[in-house]
N, C-alpha and C. Protein backbone atom coordinates (compact mmCIF):
# COMPACT_ATOMS: atom_id res chain seq x y z
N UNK A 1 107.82 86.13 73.33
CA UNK A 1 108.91 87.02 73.70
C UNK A 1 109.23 86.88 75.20
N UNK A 2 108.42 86.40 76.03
CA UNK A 2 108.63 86.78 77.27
C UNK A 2 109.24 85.76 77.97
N UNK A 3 108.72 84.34 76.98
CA UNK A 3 109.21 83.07 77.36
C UNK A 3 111.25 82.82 77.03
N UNK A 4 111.20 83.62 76.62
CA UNK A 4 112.67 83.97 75.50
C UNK A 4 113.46 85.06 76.67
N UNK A 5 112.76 85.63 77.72
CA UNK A 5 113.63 86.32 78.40
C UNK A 5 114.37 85.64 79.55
N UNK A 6 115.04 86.36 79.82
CA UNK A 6 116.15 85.19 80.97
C UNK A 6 115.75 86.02 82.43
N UNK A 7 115.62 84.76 83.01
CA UNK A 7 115.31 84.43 84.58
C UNK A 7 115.12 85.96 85.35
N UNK A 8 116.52 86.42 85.28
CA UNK A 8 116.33 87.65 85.83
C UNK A 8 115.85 88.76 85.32
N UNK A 9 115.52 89.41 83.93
CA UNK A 9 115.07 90.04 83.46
C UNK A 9 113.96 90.24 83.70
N UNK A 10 113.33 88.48 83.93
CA UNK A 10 111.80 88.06 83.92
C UNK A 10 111.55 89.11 85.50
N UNK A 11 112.38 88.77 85.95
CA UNK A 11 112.52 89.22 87.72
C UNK A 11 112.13 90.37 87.87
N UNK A 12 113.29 91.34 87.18
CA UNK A 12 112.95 92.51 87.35
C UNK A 12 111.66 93.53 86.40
N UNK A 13 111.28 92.77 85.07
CA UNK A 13 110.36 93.13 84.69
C UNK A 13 108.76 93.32 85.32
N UNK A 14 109.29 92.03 86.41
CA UNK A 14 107.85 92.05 87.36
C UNK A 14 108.12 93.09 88.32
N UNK A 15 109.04 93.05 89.01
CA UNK A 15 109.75 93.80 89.62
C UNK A 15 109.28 95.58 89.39
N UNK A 16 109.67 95.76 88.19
CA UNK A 16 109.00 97.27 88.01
C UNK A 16 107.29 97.63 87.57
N UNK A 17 106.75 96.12 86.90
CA UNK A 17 105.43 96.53 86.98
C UNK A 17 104.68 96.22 88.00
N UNK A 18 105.12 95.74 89.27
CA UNK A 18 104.64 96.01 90.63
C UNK A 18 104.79 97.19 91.36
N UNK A 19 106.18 97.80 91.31
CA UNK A 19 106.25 99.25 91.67
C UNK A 19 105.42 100.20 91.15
N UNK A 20 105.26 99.82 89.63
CA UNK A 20 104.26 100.99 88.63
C UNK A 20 102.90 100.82 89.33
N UNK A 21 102.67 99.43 89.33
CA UNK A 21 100.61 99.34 90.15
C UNK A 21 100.54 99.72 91.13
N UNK A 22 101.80 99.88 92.14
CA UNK A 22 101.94 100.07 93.41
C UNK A 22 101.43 101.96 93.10
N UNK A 23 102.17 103.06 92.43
CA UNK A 23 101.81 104.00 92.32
C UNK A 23 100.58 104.92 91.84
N UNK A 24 99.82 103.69 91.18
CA UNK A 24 98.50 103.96 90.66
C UNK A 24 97.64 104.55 91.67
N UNK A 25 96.41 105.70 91.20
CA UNK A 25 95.36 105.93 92.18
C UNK A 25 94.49 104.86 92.42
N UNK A 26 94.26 103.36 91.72
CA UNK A 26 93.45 102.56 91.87
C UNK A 26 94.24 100.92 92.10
N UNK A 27 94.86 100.88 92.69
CA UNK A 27 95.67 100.05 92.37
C UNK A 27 95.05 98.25 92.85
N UNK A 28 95.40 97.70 91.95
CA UNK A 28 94.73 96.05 92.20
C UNK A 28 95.99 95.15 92.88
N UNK A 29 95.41 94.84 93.90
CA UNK A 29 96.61 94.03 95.07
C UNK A 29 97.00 92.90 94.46
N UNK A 30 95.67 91.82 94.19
CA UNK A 30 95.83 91.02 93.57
C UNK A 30 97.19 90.84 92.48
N UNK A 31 97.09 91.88 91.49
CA UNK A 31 98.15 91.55 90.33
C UNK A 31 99.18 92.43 90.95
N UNK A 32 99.26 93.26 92.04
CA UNK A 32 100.56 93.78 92.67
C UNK A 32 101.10 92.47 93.09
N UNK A 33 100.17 92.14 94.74
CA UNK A 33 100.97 90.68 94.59
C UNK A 33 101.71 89.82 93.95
N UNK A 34 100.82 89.03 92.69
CA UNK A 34 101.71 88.26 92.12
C UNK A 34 102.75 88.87 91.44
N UNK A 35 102.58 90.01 90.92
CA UNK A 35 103.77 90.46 90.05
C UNK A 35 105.22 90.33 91.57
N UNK A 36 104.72 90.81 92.75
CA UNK A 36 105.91 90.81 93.13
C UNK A 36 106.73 89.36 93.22
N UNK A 37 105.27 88.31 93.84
CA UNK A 37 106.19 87.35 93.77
C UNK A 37 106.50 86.37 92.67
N UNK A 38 106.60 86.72 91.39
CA UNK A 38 107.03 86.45 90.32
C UNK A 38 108.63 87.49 89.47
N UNK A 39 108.51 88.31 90.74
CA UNK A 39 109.60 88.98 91.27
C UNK A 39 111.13 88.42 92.02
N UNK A 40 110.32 87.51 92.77
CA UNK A 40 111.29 86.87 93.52
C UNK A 40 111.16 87.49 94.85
N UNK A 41 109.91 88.11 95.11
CA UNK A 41 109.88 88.97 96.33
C UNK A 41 109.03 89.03 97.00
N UNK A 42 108.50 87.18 97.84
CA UNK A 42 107.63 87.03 98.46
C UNK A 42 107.05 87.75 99.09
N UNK A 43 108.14 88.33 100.13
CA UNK A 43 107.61 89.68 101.39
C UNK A 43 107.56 90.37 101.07
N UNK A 44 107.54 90.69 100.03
CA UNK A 44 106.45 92.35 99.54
C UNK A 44 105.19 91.80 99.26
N UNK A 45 104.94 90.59 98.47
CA UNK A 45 103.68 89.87 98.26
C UNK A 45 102.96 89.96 99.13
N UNK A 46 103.50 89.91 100.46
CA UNK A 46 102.27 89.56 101.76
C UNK A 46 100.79 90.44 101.07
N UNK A 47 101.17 91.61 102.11
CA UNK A 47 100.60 92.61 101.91
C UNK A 47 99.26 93.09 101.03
N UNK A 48 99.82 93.03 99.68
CA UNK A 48 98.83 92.90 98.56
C UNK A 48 97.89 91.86 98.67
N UNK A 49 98.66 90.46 98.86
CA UNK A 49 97.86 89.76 98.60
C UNK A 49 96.64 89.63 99.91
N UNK A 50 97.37 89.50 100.73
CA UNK A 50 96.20 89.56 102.04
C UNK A 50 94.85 90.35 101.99
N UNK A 51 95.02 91.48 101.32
CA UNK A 51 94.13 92.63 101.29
C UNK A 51 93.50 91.82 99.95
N UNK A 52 94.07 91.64 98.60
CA UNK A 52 93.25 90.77 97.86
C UNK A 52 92.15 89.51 98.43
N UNK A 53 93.15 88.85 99.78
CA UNK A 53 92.15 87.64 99.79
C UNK A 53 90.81 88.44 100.60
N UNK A 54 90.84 89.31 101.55
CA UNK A 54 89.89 90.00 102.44
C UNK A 54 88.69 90.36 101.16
N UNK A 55 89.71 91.23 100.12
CA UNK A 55 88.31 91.77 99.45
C UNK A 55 87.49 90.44 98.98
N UNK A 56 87.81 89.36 98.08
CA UNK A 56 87.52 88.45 97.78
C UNK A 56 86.07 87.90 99.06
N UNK A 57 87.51 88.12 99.87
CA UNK A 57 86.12 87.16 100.89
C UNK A 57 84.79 87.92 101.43
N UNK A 58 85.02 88.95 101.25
CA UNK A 58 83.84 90.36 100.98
C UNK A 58 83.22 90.01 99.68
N UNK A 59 83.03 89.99 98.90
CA UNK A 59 82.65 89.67 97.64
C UNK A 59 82.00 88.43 97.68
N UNK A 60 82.29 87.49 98.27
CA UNK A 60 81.92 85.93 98.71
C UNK A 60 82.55 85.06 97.89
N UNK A 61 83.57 85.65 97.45
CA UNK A 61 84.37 84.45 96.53
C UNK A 61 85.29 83.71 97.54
N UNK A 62 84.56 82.57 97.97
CA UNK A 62 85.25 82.07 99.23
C UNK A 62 86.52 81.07 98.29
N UNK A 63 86.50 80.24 97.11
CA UNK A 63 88.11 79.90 96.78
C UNK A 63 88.86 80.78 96.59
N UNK A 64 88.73 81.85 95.73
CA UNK A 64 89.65 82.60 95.55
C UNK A 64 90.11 83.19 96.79
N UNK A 65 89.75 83.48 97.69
CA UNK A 65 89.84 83.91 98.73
C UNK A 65 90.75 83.08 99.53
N UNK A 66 90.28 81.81 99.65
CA UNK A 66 91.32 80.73 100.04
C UNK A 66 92.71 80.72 99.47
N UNK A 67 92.58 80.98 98.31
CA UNK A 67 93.79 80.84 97.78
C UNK A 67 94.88 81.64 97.73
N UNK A 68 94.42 83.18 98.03
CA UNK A 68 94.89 83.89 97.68
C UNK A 68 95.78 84.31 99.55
N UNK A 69 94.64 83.91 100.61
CA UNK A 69 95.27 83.89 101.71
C UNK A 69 96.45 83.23 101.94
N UNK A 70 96.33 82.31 101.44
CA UNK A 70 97.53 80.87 101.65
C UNK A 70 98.63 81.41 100.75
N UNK A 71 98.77 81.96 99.78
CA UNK A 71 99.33 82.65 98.70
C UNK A 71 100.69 83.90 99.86
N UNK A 72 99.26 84.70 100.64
CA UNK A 72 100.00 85.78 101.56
C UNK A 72 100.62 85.26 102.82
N UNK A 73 100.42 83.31 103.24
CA UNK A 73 101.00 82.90 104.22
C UNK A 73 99.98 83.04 105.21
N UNK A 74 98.66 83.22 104.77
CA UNK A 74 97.74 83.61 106.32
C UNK A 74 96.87 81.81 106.48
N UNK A 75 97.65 80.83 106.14
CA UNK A 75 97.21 79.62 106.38
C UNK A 75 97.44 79.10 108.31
N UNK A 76 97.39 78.06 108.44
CA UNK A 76 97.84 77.75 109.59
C UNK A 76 99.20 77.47 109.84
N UNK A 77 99.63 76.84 108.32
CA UNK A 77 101.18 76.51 108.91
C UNK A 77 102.45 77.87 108.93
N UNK A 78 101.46 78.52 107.90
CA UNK A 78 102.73 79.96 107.96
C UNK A 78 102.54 80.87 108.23
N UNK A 79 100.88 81.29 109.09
CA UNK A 79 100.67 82.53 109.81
C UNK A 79 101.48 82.14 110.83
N UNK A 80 102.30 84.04 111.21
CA UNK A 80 103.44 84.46 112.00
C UNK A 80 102.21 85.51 112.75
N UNK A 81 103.03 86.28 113.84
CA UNK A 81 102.40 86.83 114.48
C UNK A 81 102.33 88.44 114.11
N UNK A 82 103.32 88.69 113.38
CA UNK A 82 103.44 90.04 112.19
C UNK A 82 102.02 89.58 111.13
N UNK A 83 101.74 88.73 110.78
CA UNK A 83 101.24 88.71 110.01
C UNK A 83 99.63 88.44 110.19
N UNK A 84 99.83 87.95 111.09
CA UNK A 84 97.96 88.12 112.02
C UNK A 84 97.77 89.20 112.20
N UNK A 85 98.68 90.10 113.29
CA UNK A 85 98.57 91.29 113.58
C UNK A 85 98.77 92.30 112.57
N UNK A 86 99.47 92.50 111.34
CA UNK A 86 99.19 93.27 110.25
C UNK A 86 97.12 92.84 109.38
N UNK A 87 97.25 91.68 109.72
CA UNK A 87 96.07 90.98 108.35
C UNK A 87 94.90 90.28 109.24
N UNK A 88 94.44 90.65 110.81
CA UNK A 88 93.65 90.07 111.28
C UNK A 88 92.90 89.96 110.90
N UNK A 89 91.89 90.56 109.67
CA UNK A 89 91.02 90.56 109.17
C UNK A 89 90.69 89.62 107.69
N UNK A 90 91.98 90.02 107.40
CA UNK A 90 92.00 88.64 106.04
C UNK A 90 91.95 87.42 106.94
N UNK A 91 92.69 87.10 108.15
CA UNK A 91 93.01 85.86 108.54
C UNK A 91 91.47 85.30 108.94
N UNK A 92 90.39 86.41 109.56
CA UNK A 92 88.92 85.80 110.24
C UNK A 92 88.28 85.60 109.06
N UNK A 93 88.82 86.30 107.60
CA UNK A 93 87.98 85.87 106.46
C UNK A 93 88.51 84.36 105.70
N UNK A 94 89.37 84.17 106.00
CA UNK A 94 90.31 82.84 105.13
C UNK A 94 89.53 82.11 106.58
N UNK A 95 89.50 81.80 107.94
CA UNK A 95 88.49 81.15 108.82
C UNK A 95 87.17 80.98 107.94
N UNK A 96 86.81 81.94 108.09
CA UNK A 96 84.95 82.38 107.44
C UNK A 96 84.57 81.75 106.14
N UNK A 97 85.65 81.71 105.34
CA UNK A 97 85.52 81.25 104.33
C UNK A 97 86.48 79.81 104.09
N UNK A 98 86.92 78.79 104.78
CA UNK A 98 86.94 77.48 105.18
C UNK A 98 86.43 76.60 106.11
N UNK A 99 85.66 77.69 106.30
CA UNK A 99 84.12 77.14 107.07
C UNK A 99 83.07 76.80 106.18
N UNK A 100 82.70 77.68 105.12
CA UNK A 100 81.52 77.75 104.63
C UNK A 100 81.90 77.15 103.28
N UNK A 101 83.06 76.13 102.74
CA UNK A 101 83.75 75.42 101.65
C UNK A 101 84.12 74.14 102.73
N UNK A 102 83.30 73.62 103.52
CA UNK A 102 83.86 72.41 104.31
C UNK A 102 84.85 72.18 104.95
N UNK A 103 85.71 72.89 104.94
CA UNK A 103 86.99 72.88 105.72
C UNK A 103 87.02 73.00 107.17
N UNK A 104 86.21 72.90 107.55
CA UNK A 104 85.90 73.16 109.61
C UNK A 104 86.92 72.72 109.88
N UNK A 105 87.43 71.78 109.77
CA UNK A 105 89.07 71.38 110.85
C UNK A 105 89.83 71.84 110.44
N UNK A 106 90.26 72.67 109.12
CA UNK A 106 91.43 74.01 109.15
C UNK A 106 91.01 74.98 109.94
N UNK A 107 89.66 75.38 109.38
CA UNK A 107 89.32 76.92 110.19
C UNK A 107 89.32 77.08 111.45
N UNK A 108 88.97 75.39 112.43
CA UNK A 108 89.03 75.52 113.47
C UNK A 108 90.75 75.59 114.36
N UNK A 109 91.80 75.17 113.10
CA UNK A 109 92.89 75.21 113.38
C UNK A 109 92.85 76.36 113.43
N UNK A 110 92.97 77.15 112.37
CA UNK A 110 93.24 78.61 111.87
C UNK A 110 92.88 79.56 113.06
N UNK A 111 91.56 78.99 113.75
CA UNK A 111 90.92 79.52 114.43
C UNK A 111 91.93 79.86 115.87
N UNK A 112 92.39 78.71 116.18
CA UNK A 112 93.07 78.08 117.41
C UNK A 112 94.50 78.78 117.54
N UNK A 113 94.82 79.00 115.99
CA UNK A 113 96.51 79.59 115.87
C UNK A 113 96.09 81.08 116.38
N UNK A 114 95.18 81.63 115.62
CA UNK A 114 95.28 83.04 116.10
C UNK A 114 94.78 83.95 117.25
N UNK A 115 93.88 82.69 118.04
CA UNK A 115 93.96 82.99 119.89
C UNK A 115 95.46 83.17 120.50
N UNK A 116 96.08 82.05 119.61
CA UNK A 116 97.58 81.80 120.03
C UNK A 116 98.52 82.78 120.24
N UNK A 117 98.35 82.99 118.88
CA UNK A 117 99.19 84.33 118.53
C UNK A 117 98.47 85.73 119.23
N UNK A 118 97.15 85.96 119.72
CA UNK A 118 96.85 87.10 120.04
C UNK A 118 96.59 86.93 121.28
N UNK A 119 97.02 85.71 122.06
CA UNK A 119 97.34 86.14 122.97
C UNK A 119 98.57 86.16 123.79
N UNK A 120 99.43 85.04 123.19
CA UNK A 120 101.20 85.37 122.87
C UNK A 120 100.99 87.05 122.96
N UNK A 121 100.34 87.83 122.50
CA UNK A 121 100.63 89.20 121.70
C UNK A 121 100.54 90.31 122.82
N UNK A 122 99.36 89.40 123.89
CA UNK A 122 98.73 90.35 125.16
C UNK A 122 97.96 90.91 124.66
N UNK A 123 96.94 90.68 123.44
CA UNK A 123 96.62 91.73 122.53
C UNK A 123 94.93 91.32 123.16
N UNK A 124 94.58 91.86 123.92
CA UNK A 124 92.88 91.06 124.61
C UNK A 124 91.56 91.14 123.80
N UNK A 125 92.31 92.35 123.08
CA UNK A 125 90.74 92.42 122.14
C UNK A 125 90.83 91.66 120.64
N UNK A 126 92.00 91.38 119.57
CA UNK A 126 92.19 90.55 119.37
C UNK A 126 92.14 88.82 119.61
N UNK A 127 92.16 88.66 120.52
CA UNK A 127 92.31 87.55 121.20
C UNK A 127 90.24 87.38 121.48
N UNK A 128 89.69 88.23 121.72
CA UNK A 128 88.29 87.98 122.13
C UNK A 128 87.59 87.58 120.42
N UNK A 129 88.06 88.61 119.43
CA UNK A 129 87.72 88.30 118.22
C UNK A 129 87.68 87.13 117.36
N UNK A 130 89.24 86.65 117.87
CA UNK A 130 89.77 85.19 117.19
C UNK A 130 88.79 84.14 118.23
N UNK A 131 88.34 84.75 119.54
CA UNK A 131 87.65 83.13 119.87
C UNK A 131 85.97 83.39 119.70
N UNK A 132 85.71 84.40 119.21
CA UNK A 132 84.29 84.53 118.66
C UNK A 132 84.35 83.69 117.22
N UNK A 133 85.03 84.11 116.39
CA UNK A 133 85.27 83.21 115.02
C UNK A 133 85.57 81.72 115.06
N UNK A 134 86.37 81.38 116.52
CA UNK A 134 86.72 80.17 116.67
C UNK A 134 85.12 79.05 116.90
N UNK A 135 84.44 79.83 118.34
CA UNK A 135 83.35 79.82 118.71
C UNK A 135 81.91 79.89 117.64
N UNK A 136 82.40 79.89 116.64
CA UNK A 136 81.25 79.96 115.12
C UNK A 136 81.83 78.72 114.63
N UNK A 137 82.76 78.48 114.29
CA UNK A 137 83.36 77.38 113.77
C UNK A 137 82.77 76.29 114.45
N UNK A 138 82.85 76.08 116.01
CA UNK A 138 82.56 75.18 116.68
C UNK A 138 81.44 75.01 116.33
N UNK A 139 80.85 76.22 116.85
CA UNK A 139 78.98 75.89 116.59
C UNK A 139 78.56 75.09 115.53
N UNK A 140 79.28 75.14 113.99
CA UNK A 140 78.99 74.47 113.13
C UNK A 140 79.65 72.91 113.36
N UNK A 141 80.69 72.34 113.97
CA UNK A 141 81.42 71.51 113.99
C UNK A 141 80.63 70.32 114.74
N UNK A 142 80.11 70.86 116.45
CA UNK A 142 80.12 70.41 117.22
C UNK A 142 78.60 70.32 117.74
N UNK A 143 77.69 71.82 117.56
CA UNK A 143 76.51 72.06 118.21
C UNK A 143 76.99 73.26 119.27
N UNK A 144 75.39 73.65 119.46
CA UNK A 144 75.71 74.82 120.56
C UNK A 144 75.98 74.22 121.72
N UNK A 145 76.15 72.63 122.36
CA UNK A 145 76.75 72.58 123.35
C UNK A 145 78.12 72.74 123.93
N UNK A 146 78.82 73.04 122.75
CA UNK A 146 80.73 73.27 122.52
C UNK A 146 80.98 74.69 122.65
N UNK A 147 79.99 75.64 122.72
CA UNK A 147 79.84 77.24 122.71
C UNK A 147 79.84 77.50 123.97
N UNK A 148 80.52 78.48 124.52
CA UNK A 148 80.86 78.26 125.69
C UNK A 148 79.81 80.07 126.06
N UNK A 149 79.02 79.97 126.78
CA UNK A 149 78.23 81.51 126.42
C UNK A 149 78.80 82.61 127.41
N UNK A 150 79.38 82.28 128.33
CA UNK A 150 80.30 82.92 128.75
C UNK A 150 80.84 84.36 128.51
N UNK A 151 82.16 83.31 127.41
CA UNK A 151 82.84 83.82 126.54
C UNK A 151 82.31 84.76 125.78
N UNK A 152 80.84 84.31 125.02
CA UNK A 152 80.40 84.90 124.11
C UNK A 152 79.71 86.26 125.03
N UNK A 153 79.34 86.18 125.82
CA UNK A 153 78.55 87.63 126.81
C UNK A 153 79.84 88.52 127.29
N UNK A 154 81.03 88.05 127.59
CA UNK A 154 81.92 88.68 127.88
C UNK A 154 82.67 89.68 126.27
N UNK A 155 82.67 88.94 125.64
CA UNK A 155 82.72 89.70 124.15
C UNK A 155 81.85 90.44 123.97
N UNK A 156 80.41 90.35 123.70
CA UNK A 156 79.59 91.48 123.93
C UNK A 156 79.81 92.56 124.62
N UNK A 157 80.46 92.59 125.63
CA UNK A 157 80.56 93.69 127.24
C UNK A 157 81.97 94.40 126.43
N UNK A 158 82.97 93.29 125.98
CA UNK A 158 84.27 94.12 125.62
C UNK A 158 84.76 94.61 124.15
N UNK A 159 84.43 93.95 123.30
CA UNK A 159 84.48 94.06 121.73
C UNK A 159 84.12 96.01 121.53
N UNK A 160 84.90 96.65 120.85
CA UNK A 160 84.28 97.69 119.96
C UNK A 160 83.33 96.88 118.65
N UNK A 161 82.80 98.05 118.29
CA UNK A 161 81.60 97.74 117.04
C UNK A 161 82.48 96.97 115.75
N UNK A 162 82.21 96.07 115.72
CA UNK A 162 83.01 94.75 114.87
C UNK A 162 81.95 93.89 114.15
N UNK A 163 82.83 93.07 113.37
CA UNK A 163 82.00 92.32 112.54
C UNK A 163 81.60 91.01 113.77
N UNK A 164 83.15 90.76 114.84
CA UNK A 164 82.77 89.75 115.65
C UNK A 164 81.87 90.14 116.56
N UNK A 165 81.83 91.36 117.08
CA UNK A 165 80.66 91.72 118.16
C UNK A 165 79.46 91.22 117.75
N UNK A 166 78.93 91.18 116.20
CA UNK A 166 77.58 90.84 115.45
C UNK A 166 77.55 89.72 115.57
N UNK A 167 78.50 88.94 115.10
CA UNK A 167 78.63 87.73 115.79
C UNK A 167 78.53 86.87 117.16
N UNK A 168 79.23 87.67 117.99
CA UNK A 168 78.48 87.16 118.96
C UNK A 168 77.35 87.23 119.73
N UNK A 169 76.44 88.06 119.03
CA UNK A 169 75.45 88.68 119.56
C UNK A 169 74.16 87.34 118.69
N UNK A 170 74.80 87.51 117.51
CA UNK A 170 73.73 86.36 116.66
C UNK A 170 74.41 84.75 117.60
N UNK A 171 75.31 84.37 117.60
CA UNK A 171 75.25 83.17 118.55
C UNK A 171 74.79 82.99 119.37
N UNK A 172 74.81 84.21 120.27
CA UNK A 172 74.02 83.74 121.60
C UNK A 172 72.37 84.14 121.45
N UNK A 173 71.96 84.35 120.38
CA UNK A 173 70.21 84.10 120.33
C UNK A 173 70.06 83.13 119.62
N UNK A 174 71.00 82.72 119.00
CA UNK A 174 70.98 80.96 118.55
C UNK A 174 70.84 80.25 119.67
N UNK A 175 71.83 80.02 120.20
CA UNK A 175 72.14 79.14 121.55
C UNK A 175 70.93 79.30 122.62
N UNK A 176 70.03 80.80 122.72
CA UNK A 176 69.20 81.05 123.60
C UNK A 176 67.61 80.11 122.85
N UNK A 177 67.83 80.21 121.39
CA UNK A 177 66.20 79.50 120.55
C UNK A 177 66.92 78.19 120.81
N UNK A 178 68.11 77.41 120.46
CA UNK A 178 68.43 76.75 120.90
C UNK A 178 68.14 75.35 121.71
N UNK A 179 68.53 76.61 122.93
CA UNK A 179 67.71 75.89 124.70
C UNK A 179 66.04 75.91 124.49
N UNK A 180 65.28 76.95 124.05
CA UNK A 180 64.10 76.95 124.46
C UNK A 180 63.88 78.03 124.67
N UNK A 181 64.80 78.89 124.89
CA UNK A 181 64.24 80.42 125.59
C UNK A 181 63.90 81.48 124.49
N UNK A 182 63.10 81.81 124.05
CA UNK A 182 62.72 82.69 122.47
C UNK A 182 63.11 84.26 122.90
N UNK A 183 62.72 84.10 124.61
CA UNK A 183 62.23 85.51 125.17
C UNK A 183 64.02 86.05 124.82
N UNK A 184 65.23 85.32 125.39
CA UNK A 184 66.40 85.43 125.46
C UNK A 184 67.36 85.25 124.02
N UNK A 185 66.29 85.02 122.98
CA UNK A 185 66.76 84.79 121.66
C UNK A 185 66.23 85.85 121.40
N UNK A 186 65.04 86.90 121.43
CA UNK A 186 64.95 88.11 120.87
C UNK A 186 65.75 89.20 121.53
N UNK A 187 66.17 88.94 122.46
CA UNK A 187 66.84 90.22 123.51
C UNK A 187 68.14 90.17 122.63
N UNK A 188 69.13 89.05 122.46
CA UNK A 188 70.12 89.34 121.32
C UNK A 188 69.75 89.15 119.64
């Protein structure tokens, strides 16, 4: 029956059972998403889906997660700066999770776009986050000699309580066992 309906019908049928999930007390982004953009209504898709790929990447379903980012545009070629700054968090998980699926030279792109954009933005604490995630990427890419510790102690000093603050706190007692120093690997 459904294959038998015409184009636009199809449209708006998605169309209203995205509005309906949209009103639910439990509502699943995931199938909000696609319903919208099977809608014809990418930019409502963002949204849903972004928050789908985040939970995903919470969950550790790092493809789906991939997919579902790229789906909301939080890739490298079509993250915008609305859309970092609405989804910073899906965007460090679609990083996080094309890191840990082999992808290091997207994530480190991915990584690179959204210093870009956050700091295009003036946005400083953003901008410290995206180069802690960037700065993990490396570590895996390159070695702790590409980690710049700096950076990473200055994030410590400025970050609120974050997933990247943990992060940079576990890099730099990497980088400290690293060198040799254990005493400076237990202090972080």
């Amino acid at each position: 029956l459904y294959e038998e309906l015409a184009p636009e019908l199809r449209r708006e049928f998605h169309r209203a059972l995205a509005q309906h999930l949209e009103g639910r007390s439990n509502p699943e982004p995931e199938r909000i998403g696609t319903h919208w953009e099977r809608a014809g209504a990418s930019a409502r898709a963002v949204d849903p889906l972004a928050v789908a790929s985040l939970q995903a990447y919470r969950r550790q379903e790092f493809q789906r997660a991939i997919r579902l980012g790229r789906r909301a545009g939080l890739d490298v070629e079509k993250l915008d700066a609305e859309r970092f700054t609405h989804h910073p968090d899906a965007v460090f998980g679609l990083a996080y999770c094309l890191e840990n699926t082999g992808n290091g030279d997207a994530a480190s792109r991915l990584g690179q776009r959204a210093i870009e954009l956050a700091t295009a933005a003036g946005n400083e604490n953003l901008a410290r986050r995206a180069t802690v995630h960037d700065l993990t990427v490396r570590l895996k890419l390159e070695g702790p000699d590409a980690v710049r510790r700096g950076v990473l102690e200055d994030a410590t000093r400025q970050l609120p309580m974050c997933e990247e603050l943990g992060r940079a706190w576990y890099l730099l007692g990497y980088i400290a066992k690293f060198e040799g120093d254990t005493d400076g690997a237990d202090r972080y």
